[in-house]
Protein backbone atom coordinates (compact mmCIF):
# COMPACT_ATOMS: atom_id res chain seq x y z
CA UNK A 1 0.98 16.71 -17.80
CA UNK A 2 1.57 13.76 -15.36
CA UNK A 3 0.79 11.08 -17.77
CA UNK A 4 2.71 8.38 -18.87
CA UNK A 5 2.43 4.94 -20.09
CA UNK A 6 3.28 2.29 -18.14
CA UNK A 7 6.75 0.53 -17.78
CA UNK A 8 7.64 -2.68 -17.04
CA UNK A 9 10.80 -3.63 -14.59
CA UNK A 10 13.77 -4.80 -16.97
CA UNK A 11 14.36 -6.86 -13.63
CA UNK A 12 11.56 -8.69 -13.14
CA UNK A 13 10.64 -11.33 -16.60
CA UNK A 14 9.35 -13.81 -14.80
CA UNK A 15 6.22 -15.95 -17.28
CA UNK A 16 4.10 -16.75 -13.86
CA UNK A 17 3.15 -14.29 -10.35
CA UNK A 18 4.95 -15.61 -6.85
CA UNK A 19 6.04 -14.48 -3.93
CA UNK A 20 9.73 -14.48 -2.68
CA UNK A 21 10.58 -15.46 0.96
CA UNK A 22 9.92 -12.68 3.43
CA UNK A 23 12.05 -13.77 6.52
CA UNK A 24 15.24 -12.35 6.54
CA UNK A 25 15.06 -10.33 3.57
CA UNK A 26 12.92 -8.13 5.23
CA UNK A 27 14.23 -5.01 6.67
CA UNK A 28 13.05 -3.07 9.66
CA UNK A 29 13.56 0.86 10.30
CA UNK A 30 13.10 1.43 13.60
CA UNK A 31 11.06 5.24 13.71
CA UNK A 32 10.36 7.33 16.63
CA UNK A 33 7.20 6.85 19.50
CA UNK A 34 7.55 2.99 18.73
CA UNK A 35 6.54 3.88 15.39
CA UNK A 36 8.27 0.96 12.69
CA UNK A 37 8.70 0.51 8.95
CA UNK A 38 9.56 -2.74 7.14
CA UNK A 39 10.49 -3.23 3.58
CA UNK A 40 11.09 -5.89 1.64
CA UNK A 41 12.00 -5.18 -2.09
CA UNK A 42 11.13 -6.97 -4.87
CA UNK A 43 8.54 -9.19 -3.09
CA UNK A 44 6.11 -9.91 -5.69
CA UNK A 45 7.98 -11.81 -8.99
CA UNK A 46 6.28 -11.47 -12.19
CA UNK A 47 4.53 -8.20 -10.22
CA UNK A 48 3.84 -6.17 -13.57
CA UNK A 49 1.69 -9.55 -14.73
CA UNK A 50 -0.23 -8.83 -11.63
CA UNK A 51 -0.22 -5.29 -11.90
CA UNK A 52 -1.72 -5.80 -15.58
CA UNK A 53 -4.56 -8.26 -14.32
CA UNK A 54 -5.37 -5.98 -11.78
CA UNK A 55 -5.56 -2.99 -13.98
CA UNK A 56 -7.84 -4.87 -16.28
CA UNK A 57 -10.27 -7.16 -13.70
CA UNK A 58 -10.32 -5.30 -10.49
CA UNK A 59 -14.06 -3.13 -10.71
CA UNK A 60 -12.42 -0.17 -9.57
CA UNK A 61 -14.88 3.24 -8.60
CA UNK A 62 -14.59 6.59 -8.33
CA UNK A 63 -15.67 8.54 -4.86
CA UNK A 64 -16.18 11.78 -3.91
CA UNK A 65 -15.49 13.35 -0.36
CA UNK A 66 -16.55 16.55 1.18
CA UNK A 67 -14.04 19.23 1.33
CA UNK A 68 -15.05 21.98 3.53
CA UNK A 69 -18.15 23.47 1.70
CA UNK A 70 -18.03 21.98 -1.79
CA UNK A 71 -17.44 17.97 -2.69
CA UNK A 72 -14.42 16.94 -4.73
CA UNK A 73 -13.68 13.39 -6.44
CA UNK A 74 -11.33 11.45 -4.57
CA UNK A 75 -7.70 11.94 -6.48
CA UNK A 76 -7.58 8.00 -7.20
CA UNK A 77 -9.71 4.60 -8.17
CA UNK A 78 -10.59 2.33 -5.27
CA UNK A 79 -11.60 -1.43 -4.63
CA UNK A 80 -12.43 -2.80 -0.98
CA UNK A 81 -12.86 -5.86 0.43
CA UNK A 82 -13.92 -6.63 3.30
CA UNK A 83 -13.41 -9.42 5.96
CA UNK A 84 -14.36 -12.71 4.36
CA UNK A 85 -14.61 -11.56 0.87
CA UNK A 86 -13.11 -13.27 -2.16
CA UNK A 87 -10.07 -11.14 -3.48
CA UNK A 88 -9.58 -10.07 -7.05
CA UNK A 89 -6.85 -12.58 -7.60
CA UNK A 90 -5.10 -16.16 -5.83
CA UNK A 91 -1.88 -14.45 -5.60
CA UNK A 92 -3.33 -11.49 -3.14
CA UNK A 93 -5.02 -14.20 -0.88
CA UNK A 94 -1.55 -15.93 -0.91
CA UNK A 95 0.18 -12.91 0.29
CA UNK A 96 -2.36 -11.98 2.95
CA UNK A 97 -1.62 -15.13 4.30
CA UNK A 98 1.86 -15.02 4.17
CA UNK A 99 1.77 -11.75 5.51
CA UNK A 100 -0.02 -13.02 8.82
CA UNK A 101 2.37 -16.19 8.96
CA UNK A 102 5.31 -13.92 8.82
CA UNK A 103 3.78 -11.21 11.79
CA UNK A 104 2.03 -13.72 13.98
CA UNK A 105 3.94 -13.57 16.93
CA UNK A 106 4.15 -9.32 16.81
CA UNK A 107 0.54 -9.02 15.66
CA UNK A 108 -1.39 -11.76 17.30
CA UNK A 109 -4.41 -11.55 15.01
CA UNK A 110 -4.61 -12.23 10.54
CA UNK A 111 -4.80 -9.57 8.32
CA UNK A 112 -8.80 -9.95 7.12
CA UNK A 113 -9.26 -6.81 4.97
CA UNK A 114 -7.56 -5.23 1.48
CA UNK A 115 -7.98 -1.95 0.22
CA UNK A 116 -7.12 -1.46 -3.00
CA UNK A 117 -5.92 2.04 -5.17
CA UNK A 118 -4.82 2.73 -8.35
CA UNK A 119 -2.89 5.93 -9.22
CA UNK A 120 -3.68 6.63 -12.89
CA UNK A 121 -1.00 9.02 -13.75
CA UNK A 122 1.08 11.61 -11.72
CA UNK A 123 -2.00 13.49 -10.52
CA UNK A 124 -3.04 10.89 -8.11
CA UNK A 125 -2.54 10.98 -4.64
CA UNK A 126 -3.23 10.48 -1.44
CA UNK A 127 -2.55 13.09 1.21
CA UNK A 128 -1.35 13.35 4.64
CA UNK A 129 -3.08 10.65 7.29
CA UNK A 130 -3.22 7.76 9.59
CA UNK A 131 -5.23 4.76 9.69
CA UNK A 132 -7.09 5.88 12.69
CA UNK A 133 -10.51 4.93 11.71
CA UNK A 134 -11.16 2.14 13.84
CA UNK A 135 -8.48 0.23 17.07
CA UNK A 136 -5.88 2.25 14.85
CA UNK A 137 -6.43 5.51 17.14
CA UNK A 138 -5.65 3.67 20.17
CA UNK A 139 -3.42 0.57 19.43
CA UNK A 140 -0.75 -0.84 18.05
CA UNK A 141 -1.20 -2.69 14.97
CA UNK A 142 -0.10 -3.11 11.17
CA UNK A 143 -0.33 -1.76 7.89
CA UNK A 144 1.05 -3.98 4.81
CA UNK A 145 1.24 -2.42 1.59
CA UNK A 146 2.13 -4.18 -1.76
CA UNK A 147 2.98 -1.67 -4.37
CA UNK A 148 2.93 -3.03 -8.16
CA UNK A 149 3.76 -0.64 -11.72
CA UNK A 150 5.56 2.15 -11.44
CA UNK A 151 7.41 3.36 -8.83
CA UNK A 152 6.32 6.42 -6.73
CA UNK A 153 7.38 7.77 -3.39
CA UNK A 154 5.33 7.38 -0.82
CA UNK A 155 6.13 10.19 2.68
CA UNK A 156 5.96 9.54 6.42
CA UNK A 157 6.15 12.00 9.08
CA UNK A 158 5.82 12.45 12.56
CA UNK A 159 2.11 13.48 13.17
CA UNK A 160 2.16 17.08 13.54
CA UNK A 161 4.84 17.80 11.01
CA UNK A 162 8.39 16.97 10.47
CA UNK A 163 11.23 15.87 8.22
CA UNK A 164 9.61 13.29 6.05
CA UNK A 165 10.90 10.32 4.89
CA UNK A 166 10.94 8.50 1.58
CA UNK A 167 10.71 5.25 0.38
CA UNK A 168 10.60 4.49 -3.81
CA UNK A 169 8.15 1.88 -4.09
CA UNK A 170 7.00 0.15 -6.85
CA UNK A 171 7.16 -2.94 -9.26
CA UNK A 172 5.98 -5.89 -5.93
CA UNK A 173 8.09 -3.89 -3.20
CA UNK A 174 6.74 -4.43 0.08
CA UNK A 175 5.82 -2.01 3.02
CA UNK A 176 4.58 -2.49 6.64
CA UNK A 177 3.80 0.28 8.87
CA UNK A 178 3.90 -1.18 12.59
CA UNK A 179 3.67 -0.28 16.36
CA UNK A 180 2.51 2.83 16.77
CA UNK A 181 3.13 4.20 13.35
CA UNK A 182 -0.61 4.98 12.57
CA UNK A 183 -1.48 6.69 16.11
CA UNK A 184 2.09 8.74 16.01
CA UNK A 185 2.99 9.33 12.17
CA UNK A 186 1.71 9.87 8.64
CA UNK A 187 1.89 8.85 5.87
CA UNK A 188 1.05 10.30 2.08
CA UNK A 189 1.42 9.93 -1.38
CA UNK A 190 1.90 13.54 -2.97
CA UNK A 191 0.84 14.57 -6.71
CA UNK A 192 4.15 15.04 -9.55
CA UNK A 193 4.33 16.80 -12.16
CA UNK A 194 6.55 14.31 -13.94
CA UNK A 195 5.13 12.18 -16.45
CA UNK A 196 4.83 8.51 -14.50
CA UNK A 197 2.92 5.83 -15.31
CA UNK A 198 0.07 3.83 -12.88
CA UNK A 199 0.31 2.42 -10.09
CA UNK A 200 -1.87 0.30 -7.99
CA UNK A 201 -1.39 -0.03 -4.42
CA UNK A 202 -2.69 -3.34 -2.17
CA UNK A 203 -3.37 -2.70 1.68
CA UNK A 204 -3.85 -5.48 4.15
CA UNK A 205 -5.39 -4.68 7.87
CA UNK A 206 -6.18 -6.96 10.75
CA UNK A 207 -10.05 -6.58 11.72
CA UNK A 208 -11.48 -3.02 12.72
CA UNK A 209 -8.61 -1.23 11.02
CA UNK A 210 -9.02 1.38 8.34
């Protein structure tokens, strides 16, 4: 149950991985608190050739966390890397950069870090939170998300509970959480019981954010 193989956009052919322009094909949703979202569709051409690399070469590991007295695995496969480390592939150095080229007037400082997590079938997840580990409990700062394979919904809320929204995101779509979206909202990505295919998810943070 959950499991499905994965499907390639009939939109996207492209023979080589690139990025299309951010500028004003980006889209902002204002939220409430000063809380922001930004999308930008489609950002990542040829993103299930990168999606397939990264299946393949990323060394991705399996955690466990403890869950109030017993410890459970972690419902997904993780990669980090930290400020100053090589990244897995060209194309996710070139969007890191364009990322902080694009934001440097709001956010003042380069997005250093990428966490990466891949969502093997519908029975993934990732469940309600904030990146408050770190300057995220007390500032304002970013989140950017690159989504590749199959698309999923991922949830944000106002912290403390709420309508949530959704946003579809797969196949190189693009997400940024900004202002105070991490102190005042959440965010999650909930289990399905549908049969969907993987997922990996790629998330950029300025220094001292997780």
């Amino acid at each position: 149950m959950g499991v499905a193989p994965f499907q390639s956009s009939l939109l996207d052919g492209a023979a080589e991985v690139s990025l299309r322009p951010l500028g004003a094909a980006v889209r902002r949703h204002p939220l409430s608190h000063g809380a922001w979202v930004d999308v930008r569709r489609g950002w990542v051409e040829g993103a299930d050739l990168l999606f397939t690399r990264l299946e393949a070469e990323v060394p991705w590991r399996a955690e466990q966390r403890p869950m109030y007295d017993r410890v459970v695995a972690v419902p997904r496969l993780l990669a980090w890397y930290g400020e100053g480390a090589g990244l897995p592939d060209p194309v996710l150095a070139q969007a890191r950069g364009a990322l902080g080229e694009h934001y440097r007037e709001e956010l003042a400082e380069p997005f250093v870090t990428a966490g990466l997590c891949l969502y093997r079938d519908g029975q993934d997840s990732v469940a309600w939170h904030g990146d408050r580990i770190g300057r995220g409990a007390r500032v304002d700062t970013m989140v950017a998300i690159v989504v590749l394979g199959n698309p999923r919904p991922l949830l944000l809320r106002p912290r403390g509970g709420g309508p949530a929204l959704r946003y579809e995101l797969g196949h190189g779509d693009l997400l940024v959480m900004g202002g105070s979206c991490q102190r005042t909202w959440d965010h999650a990505v909930p289990k399905t019981t549908r049969p969907i295919g993987p997922r990996v998810s790629v998330q950029f943070r300025p220094r001292d954010v997780r």
